[in-house]
PDB file of N, CA and C in Angstrom:
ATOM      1  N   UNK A   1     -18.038  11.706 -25.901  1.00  0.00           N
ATOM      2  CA  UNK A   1     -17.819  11.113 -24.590  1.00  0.00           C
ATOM      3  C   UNK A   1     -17.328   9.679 -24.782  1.00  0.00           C
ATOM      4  N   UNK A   2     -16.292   9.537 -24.185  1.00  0.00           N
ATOM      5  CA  UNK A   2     -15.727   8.197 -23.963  1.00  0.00           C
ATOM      6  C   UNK A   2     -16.585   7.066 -23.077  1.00  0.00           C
ATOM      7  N   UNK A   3     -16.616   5.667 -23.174  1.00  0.00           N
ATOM      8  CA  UNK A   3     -17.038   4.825 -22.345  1.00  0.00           C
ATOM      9  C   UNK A   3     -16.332   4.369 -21.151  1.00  0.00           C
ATOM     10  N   UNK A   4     -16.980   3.889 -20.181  1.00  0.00           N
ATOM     11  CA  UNK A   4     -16.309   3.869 -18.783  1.00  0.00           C
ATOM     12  C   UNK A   4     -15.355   2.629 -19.313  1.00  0.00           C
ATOM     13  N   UNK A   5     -13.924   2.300 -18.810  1.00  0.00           N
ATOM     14  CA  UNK A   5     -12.976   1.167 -18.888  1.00  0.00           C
ATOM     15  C   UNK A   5     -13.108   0.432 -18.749  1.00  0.00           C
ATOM     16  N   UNK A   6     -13.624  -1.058 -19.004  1.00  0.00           N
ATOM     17  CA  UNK A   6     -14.031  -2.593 -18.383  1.00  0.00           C
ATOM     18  C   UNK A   6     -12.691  -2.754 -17.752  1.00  0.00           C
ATOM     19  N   UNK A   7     -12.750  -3.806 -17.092  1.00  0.00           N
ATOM     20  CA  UNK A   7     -11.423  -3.978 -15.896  1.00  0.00           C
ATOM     21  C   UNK A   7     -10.547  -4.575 -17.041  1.00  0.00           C
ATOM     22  N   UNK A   8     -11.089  -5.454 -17.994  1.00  0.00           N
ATOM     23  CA  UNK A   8      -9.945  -6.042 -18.633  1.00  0.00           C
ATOM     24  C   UNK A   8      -9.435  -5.005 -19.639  1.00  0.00           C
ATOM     25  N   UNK A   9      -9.900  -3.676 -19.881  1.00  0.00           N
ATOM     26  CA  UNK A   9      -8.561  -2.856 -20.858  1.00  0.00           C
ATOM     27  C   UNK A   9      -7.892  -1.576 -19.638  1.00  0.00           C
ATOM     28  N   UNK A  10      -7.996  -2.075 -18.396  1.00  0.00           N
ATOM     29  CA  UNK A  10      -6.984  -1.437 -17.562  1.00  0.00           C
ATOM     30  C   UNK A  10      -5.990  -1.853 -17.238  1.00  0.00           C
ATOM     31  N   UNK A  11      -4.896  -0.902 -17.440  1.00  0.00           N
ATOM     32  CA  UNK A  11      -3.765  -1.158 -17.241  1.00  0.00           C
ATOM     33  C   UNK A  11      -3.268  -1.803 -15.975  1.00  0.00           C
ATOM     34  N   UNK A  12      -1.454  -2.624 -16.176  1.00  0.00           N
ATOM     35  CA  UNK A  12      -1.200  -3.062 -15.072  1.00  0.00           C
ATOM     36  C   UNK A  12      -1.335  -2.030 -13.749  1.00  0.00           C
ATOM     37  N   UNK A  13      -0.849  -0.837 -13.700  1.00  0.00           N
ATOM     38  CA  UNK A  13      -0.709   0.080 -13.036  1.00  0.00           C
ATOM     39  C   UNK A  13      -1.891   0.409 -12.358  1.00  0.00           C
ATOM     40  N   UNK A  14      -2.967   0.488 -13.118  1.00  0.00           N
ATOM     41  CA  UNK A  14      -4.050   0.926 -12.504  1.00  0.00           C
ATOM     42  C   UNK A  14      -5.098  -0.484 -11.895  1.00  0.00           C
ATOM     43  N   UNK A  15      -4.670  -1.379 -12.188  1.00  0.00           N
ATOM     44  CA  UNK A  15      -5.083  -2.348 -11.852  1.00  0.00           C
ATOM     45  C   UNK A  15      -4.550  -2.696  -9.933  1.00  0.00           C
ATOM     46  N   UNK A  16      -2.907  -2.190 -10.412  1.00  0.00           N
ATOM     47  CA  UNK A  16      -2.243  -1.913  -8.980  1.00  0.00           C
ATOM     48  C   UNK A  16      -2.232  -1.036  -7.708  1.00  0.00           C
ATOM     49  N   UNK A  17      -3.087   0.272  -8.855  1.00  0.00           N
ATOM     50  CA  UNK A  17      -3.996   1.175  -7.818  1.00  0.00           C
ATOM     51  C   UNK A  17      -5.069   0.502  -7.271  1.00  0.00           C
ATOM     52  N   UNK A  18      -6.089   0.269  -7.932  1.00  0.00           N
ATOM     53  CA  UNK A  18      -7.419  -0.753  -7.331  1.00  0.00           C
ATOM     54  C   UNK A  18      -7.009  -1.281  -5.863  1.00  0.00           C
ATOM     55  N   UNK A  19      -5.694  -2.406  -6.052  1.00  0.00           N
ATOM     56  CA  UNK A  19      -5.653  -3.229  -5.049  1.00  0.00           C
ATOM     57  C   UNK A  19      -5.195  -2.458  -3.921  1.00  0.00           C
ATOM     58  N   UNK A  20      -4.597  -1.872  -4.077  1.00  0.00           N
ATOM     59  CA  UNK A  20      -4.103  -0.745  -2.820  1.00  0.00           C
ATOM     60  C   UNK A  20      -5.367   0.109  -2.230  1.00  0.00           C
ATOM     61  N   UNK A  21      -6.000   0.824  -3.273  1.00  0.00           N
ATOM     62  CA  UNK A  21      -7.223   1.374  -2.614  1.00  0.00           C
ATOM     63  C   UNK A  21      -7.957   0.576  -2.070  1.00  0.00           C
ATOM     64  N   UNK A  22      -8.559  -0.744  -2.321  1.00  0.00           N
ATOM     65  CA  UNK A  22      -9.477  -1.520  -1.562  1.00  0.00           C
ATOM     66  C   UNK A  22      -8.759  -1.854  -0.810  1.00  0.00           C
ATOM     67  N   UNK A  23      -7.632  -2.454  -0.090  1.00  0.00           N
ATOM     68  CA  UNK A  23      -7.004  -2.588   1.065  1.00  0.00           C
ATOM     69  C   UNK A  23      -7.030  -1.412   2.015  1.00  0.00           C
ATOM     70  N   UNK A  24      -6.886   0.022   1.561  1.00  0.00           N
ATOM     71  CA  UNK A  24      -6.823   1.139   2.534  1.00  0.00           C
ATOM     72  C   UNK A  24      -8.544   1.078   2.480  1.00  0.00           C
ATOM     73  N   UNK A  25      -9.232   0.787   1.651  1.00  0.00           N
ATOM     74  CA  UNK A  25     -10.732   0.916   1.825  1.00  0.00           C
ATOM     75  C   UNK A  25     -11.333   0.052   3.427  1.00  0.00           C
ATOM     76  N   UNK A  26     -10.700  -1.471   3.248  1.00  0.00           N
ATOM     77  CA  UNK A  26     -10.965  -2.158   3.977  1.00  0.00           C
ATOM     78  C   UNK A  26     -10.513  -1.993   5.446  1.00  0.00           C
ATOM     79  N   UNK A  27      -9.068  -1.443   5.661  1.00  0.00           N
ATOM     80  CA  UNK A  27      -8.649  -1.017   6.587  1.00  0.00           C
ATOM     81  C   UNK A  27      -9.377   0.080   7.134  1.00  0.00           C
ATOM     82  N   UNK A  28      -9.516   0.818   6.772  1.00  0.00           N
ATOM     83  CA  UNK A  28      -9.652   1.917   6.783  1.00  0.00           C
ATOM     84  C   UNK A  28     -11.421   1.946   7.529  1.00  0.00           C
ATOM     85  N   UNK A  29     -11.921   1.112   7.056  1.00  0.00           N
ATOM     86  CA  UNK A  29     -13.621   0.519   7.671  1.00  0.00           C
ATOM     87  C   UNK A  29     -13.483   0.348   8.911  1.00  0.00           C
ATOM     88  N   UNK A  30     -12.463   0.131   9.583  1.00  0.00           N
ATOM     89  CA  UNK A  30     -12.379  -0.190  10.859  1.00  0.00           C
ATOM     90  C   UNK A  30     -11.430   0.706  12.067  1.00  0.00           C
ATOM     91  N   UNK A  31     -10.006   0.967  10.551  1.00  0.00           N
ATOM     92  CA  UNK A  31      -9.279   2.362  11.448  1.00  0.00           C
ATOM     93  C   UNK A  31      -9.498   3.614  11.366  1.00  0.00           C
ATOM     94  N   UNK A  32     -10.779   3.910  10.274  1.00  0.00           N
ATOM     95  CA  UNK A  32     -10.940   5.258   9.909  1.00  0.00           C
ATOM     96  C   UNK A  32     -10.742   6.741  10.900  1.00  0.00           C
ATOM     97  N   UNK A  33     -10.627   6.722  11.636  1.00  0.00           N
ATOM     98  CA  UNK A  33     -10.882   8.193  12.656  1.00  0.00           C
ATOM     99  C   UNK A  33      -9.046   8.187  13.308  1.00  0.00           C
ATOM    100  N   UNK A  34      -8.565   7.016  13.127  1.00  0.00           N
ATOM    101  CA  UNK A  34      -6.681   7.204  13.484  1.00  0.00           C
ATOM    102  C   UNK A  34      -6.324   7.410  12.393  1.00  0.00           C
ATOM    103  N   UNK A  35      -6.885   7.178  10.492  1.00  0.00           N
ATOM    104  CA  UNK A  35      -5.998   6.810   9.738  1.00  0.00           C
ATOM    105  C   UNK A  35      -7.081   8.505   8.885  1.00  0.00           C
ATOM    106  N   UNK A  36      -7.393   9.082   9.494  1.00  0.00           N
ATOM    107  CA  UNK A  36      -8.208  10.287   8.982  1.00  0.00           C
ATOM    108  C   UNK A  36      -7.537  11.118   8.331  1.00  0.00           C
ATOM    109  N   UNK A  37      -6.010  11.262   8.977  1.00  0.00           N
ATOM    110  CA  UNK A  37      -5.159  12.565   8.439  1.00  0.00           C
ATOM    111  C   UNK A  37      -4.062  11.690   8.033  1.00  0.00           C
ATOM    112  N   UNK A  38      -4.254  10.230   7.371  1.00  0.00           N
ATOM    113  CA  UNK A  38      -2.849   9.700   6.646  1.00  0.00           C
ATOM    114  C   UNK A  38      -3.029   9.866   5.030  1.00  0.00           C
ATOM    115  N   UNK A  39      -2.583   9.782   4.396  1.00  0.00           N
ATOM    116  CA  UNK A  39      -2.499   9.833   2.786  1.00  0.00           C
ATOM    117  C   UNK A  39      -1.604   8.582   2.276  1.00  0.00           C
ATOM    118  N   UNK A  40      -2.787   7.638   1.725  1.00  0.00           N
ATOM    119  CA  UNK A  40      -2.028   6.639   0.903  1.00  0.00           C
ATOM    120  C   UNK A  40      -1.632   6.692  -0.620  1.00  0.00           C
ATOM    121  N   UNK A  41      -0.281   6.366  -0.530  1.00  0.00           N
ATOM    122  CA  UNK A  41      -0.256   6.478  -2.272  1.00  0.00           C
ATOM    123  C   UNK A  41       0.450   5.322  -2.743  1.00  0.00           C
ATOM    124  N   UNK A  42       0.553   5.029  -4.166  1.00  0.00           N
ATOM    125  CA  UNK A  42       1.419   4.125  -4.891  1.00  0.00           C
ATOM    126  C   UNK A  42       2.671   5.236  -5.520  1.00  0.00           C
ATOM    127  N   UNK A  43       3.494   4.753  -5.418  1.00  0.00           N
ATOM    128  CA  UNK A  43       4.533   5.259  -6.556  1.00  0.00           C
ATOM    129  C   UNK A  43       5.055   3.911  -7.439  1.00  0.00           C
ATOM    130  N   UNK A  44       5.908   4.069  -8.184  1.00  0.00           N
ATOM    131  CA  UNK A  44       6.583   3.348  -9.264  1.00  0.00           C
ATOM    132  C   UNK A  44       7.595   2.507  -8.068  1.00  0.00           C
ATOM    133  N   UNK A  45       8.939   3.658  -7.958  1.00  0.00           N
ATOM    134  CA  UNK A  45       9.933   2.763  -6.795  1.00  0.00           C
ATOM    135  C   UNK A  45      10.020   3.661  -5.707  1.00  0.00           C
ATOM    136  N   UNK A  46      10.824   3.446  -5.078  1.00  0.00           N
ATOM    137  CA  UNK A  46      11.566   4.530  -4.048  1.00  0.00           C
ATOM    138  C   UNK A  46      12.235   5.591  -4.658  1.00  0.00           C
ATOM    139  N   UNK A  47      11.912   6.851  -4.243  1.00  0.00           N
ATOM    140  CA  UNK A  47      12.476   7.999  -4.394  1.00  0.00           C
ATOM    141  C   UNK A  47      13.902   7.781  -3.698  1.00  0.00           C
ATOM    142  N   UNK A  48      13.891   7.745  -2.707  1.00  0.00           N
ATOM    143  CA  UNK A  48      15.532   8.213  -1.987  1.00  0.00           C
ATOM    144  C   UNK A  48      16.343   7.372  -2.646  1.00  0.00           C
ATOM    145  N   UNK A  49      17.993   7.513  -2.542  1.00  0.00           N
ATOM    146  CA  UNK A  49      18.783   7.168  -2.631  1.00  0.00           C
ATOM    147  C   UNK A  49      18.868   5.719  -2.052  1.00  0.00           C
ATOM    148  N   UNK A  50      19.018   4.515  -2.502  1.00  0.00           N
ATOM    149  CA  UNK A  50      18.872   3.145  -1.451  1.00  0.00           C
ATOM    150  C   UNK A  50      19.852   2.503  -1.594  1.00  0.00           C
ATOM    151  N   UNK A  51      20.451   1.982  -0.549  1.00  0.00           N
ATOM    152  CA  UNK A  51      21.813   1.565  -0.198  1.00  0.00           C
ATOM    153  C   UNK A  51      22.353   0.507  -0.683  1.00  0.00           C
ATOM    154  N   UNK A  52      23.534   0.277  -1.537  1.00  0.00           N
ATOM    155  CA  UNK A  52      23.687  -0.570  -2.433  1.00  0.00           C
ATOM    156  C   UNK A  52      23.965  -2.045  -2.135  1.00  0.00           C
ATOM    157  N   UNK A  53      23.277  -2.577  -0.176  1.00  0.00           N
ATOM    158  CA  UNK A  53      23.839  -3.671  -0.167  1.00  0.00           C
ATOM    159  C   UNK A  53      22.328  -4.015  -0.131  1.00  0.00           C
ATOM    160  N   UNK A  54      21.823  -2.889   0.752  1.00  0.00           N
ATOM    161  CA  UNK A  54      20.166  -3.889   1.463  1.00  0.00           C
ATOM    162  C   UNK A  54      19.433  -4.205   0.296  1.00  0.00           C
ATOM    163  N   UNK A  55      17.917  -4.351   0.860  1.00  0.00           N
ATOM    164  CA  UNK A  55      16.801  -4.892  -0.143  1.00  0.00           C
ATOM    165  C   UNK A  55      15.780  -2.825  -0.531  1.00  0.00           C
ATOM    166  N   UNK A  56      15.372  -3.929  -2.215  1.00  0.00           N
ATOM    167  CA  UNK A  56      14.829  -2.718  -2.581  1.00  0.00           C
ATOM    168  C   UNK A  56      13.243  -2.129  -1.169  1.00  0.00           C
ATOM    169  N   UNK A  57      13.158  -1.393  -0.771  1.00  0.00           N
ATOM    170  CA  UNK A  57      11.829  -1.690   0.069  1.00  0.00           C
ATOM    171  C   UNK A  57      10.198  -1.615  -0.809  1.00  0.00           C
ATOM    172  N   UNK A  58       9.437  -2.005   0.152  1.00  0.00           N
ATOM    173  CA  UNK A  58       8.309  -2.633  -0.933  1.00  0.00           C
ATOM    174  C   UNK A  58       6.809  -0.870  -0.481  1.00  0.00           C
ATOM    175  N   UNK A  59       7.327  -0.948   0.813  1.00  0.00           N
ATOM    176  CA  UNK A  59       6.290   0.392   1.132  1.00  0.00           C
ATOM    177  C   UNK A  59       7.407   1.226   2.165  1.00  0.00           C
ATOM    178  N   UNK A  60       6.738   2.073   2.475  1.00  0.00           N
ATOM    179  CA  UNK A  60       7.225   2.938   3.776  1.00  0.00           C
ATOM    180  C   UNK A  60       6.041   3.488   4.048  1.00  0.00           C
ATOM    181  N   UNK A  61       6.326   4.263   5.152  1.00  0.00           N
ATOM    182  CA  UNK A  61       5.669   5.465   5.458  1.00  0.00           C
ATOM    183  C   UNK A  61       6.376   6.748   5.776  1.00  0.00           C
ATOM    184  N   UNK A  62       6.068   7.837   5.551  1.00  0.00           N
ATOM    185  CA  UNK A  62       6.939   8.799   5.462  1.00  0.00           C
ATOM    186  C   UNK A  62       6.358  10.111   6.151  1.00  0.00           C
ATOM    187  N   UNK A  63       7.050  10.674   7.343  1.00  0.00           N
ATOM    188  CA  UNK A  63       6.486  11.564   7.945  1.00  0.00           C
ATOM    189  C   UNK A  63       5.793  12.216   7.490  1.00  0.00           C
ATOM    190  N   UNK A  64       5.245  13.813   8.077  1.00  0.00           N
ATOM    191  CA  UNK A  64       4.591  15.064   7.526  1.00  0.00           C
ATOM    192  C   UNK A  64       5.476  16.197   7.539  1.00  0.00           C
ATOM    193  N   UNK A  65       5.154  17.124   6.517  1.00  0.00           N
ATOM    194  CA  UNK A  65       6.224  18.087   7.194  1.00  0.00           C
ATOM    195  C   UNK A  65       5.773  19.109   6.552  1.00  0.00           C
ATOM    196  N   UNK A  66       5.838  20.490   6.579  1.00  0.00           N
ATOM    197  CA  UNK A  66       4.868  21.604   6.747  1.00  0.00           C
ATOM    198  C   UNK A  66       3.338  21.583   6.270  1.00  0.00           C
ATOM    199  N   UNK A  67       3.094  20.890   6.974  1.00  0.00           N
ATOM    200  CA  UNK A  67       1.208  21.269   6.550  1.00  0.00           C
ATOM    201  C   UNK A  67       0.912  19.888   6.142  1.00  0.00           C
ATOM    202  N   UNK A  68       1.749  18.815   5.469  1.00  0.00           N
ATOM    203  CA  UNK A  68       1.617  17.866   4.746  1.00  0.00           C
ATOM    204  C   UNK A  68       1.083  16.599   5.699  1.00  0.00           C
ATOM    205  N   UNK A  69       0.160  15.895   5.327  1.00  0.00           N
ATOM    206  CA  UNK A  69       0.331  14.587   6.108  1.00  0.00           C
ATOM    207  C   UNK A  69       1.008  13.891   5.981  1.00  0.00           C
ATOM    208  N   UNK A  70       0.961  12.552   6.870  1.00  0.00           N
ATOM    209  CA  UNK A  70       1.739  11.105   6.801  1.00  0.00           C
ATOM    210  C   UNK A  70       1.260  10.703   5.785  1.00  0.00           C
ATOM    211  N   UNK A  71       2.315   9.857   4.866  1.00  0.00           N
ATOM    212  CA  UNK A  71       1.803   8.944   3.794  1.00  0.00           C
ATOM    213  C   UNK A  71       2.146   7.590   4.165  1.00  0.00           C
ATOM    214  N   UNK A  72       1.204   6.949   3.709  1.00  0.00           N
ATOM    215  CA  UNK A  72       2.042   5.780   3.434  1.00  0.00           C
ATOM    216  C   UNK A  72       2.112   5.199   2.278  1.00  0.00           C
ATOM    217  N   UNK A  73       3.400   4.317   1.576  1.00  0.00           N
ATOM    218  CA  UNK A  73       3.306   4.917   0.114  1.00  0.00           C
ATOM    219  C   UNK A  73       3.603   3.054   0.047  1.00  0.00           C
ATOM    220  N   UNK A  74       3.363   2.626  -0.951  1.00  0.00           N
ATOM    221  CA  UNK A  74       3.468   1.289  -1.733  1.00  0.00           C
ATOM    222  C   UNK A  74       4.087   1.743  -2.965  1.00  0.00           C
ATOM    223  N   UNK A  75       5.259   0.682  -3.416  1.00  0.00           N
ATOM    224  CA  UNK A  75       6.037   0.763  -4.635  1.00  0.00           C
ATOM    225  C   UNK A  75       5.334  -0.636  -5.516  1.00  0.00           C
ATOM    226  N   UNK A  76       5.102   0.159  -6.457  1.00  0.00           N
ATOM    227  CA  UNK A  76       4.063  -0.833  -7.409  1.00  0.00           C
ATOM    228  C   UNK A  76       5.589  -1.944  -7.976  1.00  0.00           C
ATOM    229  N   UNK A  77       6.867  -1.363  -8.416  1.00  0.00           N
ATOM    230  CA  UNK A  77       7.358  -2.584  -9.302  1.00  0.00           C
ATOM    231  C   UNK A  77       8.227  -3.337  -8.619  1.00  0.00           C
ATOM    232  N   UNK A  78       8.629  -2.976  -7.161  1.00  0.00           N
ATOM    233  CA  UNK A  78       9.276  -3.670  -6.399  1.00  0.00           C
ATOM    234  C   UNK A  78       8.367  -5.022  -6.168  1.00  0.00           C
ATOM    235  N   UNK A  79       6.822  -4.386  -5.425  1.00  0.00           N
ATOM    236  CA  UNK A  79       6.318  -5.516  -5.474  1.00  0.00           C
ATOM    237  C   UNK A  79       5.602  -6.618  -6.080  1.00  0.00           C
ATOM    238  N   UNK A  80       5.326  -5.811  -7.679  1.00  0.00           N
ATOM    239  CA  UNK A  80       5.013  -6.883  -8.846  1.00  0.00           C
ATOM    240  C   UNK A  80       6.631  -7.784  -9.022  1.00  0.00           C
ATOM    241  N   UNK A  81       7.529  -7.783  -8.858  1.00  0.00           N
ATOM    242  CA  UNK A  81       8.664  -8.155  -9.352  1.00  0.00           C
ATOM    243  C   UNK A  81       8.651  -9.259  -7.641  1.00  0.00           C
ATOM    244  N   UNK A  82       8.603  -9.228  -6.772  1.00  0.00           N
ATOM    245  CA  UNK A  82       8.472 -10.417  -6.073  1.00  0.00           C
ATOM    246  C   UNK A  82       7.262 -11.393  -5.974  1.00  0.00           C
ATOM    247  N   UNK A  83       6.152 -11.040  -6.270  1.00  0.00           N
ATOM    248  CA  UNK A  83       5.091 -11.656  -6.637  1.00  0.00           C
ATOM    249  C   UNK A  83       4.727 -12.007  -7.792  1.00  0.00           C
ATOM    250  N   UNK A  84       4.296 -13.552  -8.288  1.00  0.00           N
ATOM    251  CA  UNK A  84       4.486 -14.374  -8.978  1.00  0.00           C
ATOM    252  C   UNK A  84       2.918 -14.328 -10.035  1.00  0.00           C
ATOM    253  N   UNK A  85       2.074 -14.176  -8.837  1.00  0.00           N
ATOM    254  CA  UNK A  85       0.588 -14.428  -9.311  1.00  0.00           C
ATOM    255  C   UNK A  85       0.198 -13.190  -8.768  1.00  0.00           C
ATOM    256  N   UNK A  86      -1.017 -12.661  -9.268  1.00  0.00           N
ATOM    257  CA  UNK A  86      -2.445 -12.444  -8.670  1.00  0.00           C
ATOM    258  C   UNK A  86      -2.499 -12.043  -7.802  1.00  0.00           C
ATOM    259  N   UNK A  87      -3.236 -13.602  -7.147  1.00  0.00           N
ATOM    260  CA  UNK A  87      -3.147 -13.899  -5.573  1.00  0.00           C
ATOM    261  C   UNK A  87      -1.735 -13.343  -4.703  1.00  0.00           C
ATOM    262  N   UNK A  88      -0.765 -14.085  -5.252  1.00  0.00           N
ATOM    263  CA  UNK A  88       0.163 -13.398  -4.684  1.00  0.00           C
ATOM    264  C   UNK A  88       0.491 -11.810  -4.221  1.00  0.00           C
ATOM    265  N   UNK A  89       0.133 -11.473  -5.275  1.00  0.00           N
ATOM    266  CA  UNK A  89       0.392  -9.755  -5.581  1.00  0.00           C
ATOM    267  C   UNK A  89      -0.720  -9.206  -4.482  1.00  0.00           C
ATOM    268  N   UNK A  90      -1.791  -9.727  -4.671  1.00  0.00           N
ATOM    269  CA  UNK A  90      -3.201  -9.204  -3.506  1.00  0.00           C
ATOM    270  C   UNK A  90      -2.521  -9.544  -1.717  1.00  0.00           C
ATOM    271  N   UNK A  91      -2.097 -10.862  -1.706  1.00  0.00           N
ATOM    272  CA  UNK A  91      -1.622 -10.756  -0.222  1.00  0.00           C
ATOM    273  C   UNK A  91      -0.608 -10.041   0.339  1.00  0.00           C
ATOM    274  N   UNK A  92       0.315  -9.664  -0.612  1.00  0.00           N
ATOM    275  CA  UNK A  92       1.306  -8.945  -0.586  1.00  0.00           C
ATOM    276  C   UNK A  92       0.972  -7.933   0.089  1.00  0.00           C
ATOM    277  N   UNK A  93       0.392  -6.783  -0.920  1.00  0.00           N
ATOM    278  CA  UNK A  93      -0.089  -5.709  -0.428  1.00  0.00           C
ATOM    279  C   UNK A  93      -1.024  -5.375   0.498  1.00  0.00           C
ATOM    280  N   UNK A  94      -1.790  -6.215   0.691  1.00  0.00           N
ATOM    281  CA  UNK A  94      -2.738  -6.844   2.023  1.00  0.00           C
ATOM    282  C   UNK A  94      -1.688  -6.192   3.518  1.00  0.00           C
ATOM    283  N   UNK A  95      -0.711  -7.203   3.217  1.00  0.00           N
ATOM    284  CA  UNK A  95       0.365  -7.329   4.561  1.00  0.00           C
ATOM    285  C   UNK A  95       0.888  -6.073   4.451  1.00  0.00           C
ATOM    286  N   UNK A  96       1.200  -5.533   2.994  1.00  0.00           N
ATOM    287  CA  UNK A  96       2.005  -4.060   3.214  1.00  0.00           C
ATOM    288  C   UNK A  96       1.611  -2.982   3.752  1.00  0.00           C
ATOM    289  N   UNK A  97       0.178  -2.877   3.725  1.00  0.00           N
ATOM    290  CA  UNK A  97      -1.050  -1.751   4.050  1.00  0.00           C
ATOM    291  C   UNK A  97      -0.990  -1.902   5.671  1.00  0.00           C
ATOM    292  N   UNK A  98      -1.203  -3.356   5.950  1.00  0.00           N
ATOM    293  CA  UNK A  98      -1.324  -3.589   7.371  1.00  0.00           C
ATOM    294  C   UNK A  98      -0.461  -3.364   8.236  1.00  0.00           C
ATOM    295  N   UNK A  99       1.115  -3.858   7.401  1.00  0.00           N
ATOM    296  CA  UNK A  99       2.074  -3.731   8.545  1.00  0.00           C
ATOM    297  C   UNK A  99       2.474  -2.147   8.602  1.00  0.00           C
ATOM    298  N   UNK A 100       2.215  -1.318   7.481  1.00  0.00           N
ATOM    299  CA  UNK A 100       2.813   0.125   7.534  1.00  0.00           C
ATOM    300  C   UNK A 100       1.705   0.690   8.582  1.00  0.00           C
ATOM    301  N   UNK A 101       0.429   0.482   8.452  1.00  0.00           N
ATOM    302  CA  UNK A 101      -0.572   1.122   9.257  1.00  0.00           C
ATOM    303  C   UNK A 101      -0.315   0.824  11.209  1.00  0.00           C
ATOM    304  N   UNK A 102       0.112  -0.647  10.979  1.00  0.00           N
ATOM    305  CA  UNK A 102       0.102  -1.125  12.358  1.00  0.00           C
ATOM    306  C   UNK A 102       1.161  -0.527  12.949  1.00  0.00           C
ATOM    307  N   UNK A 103       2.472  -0.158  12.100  1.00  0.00           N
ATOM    308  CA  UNK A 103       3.977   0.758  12.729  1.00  0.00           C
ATOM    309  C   UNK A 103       3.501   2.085  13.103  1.00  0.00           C
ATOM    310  N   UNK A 104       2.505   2.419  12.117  1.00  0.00           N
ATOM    311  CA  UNK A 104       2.347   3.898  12.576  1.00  0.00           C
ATOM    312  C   UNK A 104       1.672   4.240  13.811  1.00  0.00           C
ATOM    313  N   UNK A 105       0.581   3.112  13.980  1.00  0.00           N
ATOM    314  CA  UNK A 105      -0.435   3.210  15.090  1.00  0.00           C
ATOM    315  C   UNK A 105       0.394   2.656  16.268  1.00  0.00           C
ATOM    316  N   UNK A 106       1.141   1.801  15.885  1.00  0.00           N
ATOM    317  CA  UNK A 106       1.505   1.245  17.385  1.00  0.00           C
ATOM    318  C   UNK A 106       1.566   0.241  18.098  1.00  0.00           C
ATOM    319  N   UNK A 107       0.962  -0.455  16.701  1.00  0.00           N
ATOM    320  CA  UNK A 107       0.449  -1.910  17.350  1.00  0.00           C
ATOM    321  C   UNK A 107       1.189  -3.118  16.271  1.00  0.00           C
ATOM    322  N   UNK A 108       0.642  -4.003  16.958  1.00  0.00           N
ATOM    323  CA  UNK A 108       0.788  -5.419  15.864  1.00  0.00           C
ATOM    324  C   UNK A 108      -0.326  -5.862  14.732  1.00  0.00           C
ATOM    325  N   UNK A 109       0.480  -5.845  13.597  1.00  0.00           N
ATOM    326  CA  UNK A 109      -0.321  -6.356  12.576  1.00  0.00           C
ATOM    327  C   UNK A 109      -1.494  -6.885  12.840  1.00  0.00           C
ATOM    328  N   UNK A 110      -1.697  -8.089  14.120  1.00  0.00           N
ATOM    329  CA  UNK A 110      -2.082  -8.902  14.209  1.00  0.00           C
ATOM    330  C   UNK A 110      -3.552  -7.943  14.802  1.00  0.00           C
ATOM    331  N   UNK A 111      -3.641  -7.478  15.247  1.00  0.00           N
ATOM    332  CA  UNK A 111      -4.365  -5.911  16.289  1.00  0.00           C
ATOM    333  C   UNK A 111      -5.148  -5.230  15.340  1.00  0.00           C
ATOM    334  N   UNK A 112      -4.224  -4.898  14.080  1.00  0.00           N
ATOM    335  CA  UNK A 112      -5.228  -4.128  12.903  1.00  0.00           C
ATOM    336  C   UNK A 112      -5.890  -4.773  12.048  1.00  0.00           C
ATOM    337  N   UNK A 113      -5.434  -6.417  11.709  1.00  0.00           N
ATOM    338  CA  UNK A 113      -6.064  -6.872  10.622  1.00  0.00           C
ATOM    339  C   UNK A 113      -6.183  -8.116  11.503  1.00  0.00           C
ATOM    340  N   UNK A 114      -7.010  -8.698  12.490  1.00  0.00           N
ATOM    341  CA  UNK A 114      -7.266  -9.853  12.933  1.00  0.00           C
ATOM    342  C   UNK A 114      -6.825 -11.094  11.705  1.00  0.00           C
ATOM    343  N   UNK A 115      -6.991 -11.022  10.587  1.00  0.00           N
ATOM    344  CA  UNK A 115      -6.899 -11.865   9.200  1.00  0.00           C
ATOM    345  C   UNK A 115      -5.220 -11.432   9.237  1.00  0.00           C
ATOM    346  N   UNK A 116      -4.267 -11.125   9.242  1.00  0.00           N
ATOM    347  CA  UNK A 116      -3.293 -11.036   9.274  1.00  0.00           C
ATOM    348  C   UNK A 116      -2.295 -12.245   9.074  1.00  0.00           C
ATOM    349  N   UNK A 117      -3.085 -13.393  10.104  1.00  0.00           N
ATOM    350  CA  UNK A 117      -1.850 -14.237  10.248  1.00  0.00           C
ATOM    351  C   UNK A 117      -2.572 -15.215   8.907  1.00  0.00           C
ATOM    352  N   UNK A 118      -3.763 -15.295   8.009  1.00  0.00           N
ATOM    353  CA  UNK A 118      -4.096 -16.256   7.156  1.00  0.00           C
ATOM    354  C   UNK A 118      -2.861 -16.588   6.304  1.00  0.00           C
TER     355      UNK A 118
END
């Protein structure tokens, strides 16, 4: 049997899962029963094809479609590659969780994460 991972021999990646899950954790404490049938994930980048003038995007959300739920998905290297620090990288995804959740629900950022505008 292997020993459980101390945080410092986890990888960047999974380090980038963490922060995403405790953001949908935290959200989720308060939107749980609207955000019941969404599915959050990380990927690497964007799957689709992306248009060779705009910007890379940092999350989406992406319908359901036979049987499947809504996701909402965070791209781990788009947004390590605009964030500088840490900290940085944590508020980032903070705002990304919030603003994809708040498009889906309906509302303003400001509505789902009162802490929004810090």
């Amino acid at each position: 049997m292997t020993p459980p991972l101390s945080p410092i021999s986890r990888t960047r990646a999974e380090r980038f899962d963490d922060l995403v899950a405790d953001e949908v954790r935290r959200i989720a404490a308060r939107w749980g029963r609207e955000l019941a049938q969404v599915e959050f994930a990380v990927e690497d980048v964007p799957e689709e094809p992306l248009p060779p003038d705009g910007p890379v995007p940092l999350g989406a959300t992406l319908p359901g479609d036979g049987g499947r739920p809504v996701r909402v998905v965070i791209y781990r290297r788009p947004v390590e590659a605009r964030a500088t620090t840490e900290r940085d990288r944590a508020r980032l995804v903070r705002d990304l969780v919030v603003e994809e959740v708040a498009d889906l629900l309906g509302m303003s950022p400001e509505s789902v994460d009162p802490s929004y505008e810090e």
